[in-house]
Structures are given as structure tokens and as C-alpha cells.
Protein backbone atom coordinates (compact mmCIF):
# COMPACT_ATOMS: atom_id res chain seq x y z
CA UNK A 1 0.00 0.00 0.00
CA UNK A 2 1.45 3.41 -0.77
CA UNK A 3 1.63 6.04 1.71
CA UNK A 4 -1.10 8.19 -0.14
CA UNK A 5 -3.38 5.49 -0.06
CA UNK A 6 -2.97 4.81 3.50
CA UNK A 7 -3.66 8.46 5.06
CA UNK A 8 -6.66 9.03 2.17
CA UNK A 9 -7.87 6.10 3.38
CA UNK A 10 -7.79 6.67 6.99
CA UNK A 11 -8.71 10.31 6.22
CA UNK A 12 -12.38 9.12 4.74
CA UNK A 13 -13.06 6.66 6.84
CA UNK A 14 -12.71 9.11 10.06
CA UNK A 15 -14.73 11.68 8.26
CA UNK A 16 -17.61 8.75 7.38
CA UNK A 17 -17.24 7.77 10.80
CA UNK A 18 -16.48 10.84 13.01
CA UNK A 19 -17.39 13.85 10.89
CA UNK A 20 -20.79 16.16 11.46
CA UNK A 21 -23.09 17.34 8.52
CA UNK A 22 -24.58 20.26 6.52
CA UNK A 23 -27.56 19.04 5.95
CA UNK A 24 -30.40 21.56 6.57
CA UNK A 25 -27.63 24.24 6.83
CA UNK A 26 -27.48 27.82 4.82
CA UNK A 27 -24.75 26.50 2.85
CA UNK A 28 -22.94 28.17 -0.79
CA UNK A 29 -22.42 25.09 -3.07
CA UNK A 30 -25.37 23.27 -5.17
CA UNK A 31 -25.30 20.51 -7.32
CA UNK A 32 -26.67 21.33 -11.27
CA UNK A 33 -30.46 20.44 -10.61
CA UNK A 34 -30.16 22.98 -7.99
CA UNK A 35 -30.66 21.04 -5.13
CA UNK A 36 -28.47 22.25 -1.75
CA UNK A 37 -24.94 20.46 -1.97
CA UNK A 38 -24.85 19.45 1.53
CA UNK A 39 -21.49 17.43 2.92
CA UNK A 40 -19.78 15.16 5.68
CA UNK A 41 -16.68 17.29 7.20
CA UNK A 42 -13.70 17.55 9.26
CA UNK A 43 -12.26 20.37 11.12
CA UNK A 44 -8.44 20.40 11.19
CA UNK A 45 -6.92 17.65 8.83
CA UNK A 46 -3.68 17.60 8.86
CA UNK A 47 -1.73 14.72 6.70
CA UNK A 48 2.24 14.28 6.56
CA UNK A 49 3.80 13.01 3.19
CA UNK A 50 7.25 11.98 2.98
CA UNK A 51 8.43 13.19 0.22
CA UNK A 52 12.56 11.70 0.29
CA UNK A 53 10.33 8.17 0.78
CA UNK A 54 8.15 7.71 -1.96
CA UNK A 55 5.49 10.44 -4.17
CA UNK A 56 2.44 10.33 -2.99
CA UNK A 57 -0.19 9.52 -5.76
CA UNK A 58 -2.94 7.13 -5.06
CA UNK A 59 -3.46 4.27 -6.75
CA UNK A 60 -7.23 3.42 -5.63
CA UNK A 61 -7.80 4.99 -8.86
CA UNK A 62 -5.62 7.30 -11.22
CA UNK A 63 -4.54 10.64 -10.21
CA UNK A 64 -3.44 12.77 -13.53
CA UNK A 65 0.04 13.40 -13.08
CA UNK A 66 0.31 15.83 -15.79
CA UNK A 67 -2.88 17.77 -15.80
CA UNK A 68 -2.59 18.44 -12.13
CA UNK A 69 1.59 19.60 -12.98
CA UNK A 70 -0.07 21.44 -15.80
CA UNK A 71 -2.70 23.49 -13.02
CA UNK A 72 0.04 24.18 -10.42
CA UNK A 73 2.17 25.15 -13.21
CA UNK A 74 -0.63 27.66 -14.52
CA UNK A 75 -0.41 29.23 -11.35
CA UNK A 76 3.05 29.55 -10.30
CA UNK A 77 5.16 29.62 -13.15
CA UNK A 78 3.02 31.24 -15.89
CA UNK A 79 1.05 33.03 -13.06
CA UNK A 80 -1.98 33.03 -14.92
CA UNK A 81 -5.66 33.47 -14.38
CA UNK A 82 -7.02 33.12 -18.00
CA UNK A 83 -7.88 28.87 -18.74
CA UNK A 84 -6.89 29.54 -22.08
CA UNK A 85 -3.42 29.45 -20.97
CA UNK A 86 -4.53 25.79 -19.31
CA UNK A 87 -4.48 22.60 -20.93
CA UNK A 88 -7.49 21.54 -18.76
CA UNK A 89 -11.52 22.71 -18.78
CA UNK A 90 -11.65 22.07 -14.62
CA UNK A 91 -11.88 25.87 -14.39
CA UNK A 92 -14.48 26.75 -17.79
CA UNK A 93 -17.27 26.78 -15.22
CA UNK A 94 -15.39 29.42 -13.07
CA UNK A 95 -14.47 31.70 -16.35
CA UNK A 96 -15.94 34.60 -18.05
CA UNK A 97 -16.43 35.03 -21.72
CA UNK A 98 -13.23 36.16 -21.62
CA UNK A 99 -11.32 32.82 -19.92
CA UNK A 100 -10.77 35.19 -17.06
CA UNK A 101 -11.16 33.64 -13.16
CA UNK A 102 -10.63 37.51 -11.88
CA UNK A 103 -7.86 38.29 -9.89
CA UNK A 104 -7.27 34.90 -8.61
CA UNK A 105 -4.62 32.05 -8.04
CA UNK A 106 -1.74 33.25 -10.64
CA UNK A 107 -2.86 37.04 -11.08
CA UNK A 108 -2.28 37.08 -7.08
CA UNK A 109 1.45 35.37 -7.87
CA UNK A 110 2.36 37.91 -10.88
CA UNK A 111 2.04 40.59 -8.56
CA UNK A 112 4.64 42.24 -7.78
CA UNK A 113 5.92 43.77 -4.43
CA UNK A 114 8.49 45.75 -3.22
CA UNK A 115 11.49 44.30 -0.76
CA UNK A 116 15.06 45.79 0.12
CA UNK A 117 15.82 43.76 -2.59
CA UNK A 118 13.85 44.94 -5.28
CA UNK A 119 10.49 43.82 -6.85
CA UNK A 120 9.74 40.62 -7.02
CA UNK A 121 6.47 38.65 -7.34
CA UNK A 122 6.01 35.84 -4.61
CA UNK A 123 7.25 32.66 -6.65
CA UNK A 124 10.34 34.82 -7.52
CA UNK A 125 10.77 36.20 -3.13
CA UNK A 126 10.33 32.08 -2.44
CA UNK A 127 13.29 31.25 -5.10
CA UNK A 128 15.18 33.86 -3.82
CA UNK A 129 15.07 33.31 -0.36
CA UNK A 130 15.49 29.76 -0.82
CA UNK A 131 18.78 30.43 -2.72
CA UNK A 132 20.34 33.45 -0.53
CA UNK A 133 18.66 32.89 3.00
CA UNK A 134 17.12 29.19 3.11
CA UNK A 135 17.08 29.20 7.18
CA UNK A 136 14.71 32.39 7.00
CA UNK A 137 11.32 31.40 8.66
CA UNK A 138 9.71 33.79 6.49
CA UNK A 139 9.66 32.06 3.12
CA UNK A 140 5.92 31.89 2.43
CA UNK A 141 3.01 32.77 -0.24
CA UNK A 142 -0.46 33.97 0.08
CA UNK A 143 -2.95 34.10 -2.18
CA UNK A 144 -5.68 34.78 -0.04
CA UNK A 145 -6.00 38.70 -0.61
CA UNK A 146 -9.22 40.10 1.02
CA UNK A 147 -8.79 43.51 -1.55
CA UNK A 148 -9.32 41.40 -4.16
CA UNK A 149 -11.69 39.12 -3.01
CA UNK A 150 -14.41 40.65 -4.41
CA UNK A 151 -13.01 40.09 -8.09
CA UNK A 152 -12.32 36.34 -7.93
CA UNK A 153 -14.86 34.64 -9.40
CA UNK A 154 -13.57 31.49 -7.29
CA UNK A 155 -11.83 32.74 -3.64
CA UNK A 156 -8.68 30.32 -3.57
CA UNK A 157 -8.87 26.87 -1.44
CA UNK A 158 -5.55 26.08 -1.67
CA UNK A 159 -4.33 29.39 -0.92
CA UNK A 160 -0.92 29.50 1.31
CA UNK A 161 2.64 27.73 0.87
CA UNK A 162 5.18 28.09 3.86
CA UNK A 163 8.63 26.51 3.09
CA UNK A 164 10.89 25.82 5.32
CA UNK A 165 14.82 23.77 5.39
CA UNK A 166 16.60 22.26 7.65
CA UNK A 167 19.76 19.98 7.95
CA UNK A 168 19.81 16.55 8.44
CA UNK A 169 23.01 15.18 10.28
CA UNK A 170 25.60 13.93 7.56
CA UNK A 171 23.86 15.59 4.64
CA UNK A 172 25.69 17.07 2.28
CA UNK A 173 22.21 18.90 0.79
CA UNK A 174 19.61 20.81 2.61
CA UNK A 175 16.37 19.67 2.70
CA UNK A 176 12.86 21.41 1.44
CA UNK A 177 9.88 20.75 3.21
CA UNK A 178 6.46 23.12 2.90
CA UNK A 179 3.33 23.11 4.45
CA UNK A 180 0.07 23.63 2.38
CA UNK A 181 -2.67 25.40 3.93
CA UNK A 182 -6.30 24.87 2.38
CA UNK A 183 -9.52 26.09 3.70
CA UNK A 184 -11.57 23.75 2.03
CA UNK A 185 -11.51 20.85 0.53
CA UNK A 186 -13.44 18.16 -1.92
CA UNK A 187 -11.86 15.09 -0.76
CA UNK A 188 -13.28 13.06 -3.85
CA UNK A 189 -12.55 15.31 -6.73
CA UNK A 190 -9.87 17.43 -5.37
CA UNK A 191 -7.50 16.10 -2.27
CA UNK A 192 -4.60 13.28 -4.20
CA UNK A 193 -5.06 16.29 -7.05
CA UNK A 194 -3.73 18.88 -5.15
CA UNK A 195 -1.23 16.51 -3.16
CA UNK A 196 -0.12 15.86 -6.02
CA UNK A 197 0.57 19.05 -7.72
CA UNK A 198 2.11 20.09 -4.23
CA UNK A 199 4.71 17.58 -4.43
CA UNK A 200 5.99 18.12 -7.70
CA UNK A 201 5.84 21.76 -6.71
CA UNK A 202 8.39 21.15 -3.83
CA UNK A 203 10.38 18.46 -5.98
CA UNK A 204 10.92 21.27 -8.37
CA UNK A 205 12.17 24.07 -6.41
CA UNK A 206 14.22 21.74 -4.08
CA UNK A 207 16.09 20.19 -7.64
CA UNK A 208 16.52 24.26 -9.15
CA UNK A 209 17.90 25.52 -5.56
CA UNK A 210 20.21 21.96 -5.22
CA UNK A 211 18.52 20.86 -2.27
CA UNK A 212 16.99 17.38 -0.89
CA UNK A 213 13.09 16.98 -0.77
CA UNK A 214 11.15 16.62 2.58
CA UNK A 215 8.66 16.72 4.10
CA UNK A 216 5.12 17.90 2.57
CA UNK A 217 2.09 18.40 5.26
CA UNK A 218 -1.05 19.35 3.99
CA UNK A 219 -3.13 21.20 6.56
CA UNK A 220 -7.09 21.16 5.43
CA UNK A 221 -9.42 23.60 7.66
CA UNK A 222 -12.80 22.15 6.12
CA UNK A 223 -12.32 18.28 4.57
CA UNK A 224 -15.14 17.13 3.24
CA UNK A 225 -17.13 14.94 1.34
CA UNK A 226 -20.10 15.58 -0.79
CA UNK A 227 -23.52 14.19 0.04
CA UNK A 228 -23.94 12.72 -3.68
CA UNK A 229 -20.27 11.40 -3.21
CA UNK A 230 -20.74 9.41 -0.19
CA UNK A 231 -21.58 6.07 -1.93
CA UNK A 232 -18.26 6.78 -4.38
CA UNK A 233 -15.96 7.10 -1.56
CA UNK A 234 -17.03 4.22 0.45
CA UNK A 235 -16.42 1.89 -2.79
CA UNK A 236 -12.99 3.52 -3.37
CA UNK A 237 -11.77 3.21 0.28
CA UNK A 238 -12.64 -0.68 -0.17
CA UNK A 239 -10.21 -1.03 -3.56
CA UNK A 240 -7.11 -3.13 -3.03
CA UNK A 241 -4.45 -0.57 -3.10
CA UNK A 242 -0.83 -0.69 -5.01
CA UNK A 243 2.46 -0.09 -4.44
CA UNK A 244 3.66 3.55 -4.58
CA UNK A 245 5.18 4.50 -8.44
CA UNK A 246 8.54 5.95 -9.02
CA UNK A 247 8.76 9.49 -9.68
CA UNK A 248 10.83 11.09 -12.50
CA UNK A 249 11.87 14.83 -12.78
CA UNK A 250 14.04 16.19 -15.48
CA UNK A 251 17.53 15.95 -13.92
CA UNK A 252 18.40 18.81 -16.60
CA UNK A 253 15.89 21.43 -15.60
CA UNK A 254 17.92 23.65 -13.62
CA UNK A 255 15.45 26.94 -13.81
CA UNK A 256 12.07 26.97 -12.28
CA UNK A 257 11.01 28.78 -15.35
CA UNK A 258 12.06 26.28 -17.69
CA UNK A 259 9.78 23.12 -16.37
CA UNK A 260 6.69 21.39 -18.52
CA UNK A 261 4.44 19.06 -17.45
CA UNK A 262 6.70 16.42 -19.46
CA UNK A 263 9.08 17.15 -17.39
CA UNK A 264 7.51 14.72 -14.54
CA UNK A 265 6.52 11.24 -15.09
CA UNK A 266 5.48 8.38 -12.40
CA UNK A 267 6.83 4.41 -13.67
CA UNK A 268 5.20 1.33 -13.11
CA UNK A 269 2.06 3.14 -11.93
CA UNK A 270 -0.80 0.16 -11.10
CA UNK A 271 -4.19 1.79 -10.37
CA UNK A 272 -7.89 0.62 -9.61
CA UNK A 273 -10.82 1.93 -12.18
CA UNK A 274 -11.42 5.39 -12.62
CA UNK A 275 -14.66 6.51 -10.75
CA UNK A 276 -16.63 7.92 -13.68
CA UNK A 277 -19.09 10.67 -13.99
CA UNK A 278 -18.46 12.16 -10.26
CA UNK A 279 -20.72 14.78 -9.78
CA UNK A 280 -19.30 18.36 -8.95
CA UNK A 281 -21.22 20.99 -6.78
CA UNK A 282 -20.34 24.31 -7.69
């Protein structure tokens, strides 16, 4: 059993098990035929991934390597907020005529700020920092910005990356671990997705500033799962699970700037069925 199966698996089960509901609440999301999108949640996951032992994508089912590389790298490295600069539709429900999402996820990372430094947009202040001052405790992004809030036409889940290195005895490297803070999530559709894209996040910046990969925790405030998803999750949680796949990264790529999303590849990847059809409340 991989590690990512293990602590989604544990994860559900305690929400099925231990978690309180919406139901009958004033709550935002609905499902197409307009009926309330009510859930299952959690307060307070937190889940640890070892990142030097294995990558952590699922195999209960396939997680899309590249598409989710291809989101994280939408928002960090191309810093974008139109989908037409996405090789993906998970965002055409979120987009105006124009493929804009507002001034969310990358506008919020193009924006630059000033330091003693000089101006620099968050992705480039992270990069830096990690290069010139990796024992700062201050090497973090937010995306959360209450200005702007009211021209997002999606306010960001995922929305905060802290990194932070340390030494290990003997090491010759340092070693990059991050936390990722998310106020909500879809544990179905959306939580090996954005572990996922996470990972290869850290697995990036660790190979461009020459440094060892850690540990990732992923801290959720609201994990839950969908009323119309309950059934789905129970099935999955019941799958015989596989060994963890090896992850590749372009030994070459040496500039954040200069990674694709076939840059990454998993080998020998076994997975259960794809869950089909998996409704989404918006």
C-alpha cells in the first residue's frame, strides 16, 4: 500500500465515521439540478507526506500526473488566471467570456511587491530566499488577498505555501519541506489532485535551488465529502491498493522557469478503475 493510499484512506473513513453534517444548513455550493450540496466534514486535517520516501499519488484509482503539474504550473510559473493558458476545462465553469477567473490564483502570484531587494512577485521572493537565506522562517506565499476578493470569481482553497529547510546530520544537501494550507476541501474530486501538484511543486524548487526533498504536510481547515459522493468514496476506500510508483523529474531542468508538465513522469504506476461521472457541486 502506498503512503497516499494509506492516510486518504484513513482520512475518509474518520470523516464517514467521526465527521458532522450540513444538511439543513445555509450553505454556498449546489449541485446542477439545484438542489443544496450538503457534505460530511472535518475540522483540522492535517496529513504528513514523505516526500525523500516515496510520491504520494494514489493508486485506488488514477490521479493525472500531468494535468494536475499542468494546473500548479498555470499558477506559479506562468502566473496566470485566464484557462486559455490551461491545458485543462476544470476551471471553464469558473471563467468569463473572456477565460478570465478575476484576480485569482496566478494574477495574485504575478504581482509584484516591493522588498530591500527589489520587486519581485512571490514565486520569484520564495526562489530567492530559498537560494540566498534558506534558514529564513519567512519564506511563504499567500494568495488569499481580502482587496481582491471581491473580483475572484472562485476565492482560492488552496491558498498558502510556507517553506521551510533544515539539515539533516551527515547531509551534504539541505532539505525542502512546505506546508500547504487549504480552507476547504473536496476530498473526492480534489485532495490526491492537489497533493499531487504540491509535491511536484516542492520536488521542483528543491532540484533548481540543489537541495533534498522533505517533508510535505497538507493542513485542510474544512475536509469534506459531498452528500452525492458518499456512496463513491465508500467503494474507493474498499479497492485493493498498489504499491507507490517511481517518480521522475528532469535531472536537466535547472530553472524553475524552464519546467513542462513532461518534465515529470510516475513508472510502473498500477491503479484501480477510474470513478466515472463524479458529480461536482459548484
Amino acid at each position: 500500500m502506498s503512503q497516499a493510499d494509506e492516510i486518504f484512506i484513513g482520512m475518509c473513513r474518520d470523516i464517514l465515521e467521526n465527521g458532522t453534517s450540513t444538511e439543513g444548513e445555509k450553505v454556498r455550493p449546489h449541485w446542477e439540478d439545484g438542489t443544496k450540496a450538503y457534505t460530511i466534514k472535518k475540522f483540522g486535517v492535517v496529513n504528513r507526506y514523505d516526500l525523500s520516501k516515496e510520491f504520494p499519488i494514489m493508486t485506488l484509482r488514477r490521479t493525472a500526473l500531468k494535468s494536475a503539474t499542468d494546473e500548479m504550473l498555470w499558477i506559479w510559473q506562468r502566473k496566470s488566471n485566464n484557462i486559455r493558458d490551461l491545458n485543462s476545462h476544470i476551471w471553464d465553469e469558473w471563467a468569463d467570456e473572456d477565460g478570465s477567473i478575476g484576480k485569482a490564483y496566478g494574477y495574485q502570484m504575478g504581482v509584484k511587491h516591493a522588498y530591500k531587494e527589489g520587486m519581485m512577485d512571490q514565486v520569484d521572493r520564495v526562489i530567492y530566499d530559498l537560494k540566498n537565506n534558506p534558514f529564513s522562517r519567512r519564506i511563504m506565499t499567500n494568495i488569499y488577498v481580502h482587496q481582491d476578493l471581491h473580483e475572484m470569481n472562485l476565492y482560492p482553497c488552496a491558498y498558502s505555501m510556507t517553506f521551510n529547510v533544515t539539515q539533516k546530520k551527515g547531509a551534504e544537501r539541505l532539505t525542502l519541506n512546505a506546508i500547504l494550507n487549504q480552507r476547504s476541501q473536496d476530498v473526492l474530486t480534489a485532495n490526491n489532485w492537489n497533493v499531487v501538484q504540491y509535491a511536484v511543486l516542492v520536488h521542483m524548487l528543491a532540484q533548481v535551488c540543489d537541495m533534498e526533498v522533505g517533508e510535505l504536510v497538507h493542513v485542510i481547515a474544512d475536509a469534506h465529502i459531498y452528500d452525492r459522493h458518499v456512496p463513491m468514496v465508500r467503494e474507493l476506500i474498499e479497492r485493493t491498493p498498489y504499491p507507490a510508483p517511481a517518480f521522475y523529474l528532469n535531472p536537466e531542468v535547472k530553472d524553475f522557469y524552464r519546467f513542462t508538465r513532461d518534465d515529470v513522469r510516475v513508472e510502473n504506476y498500477v491503479t484501480g478503475e477510474q470513478i466515472k461521472d463524479i458529480p461536482v457541486a459548484i
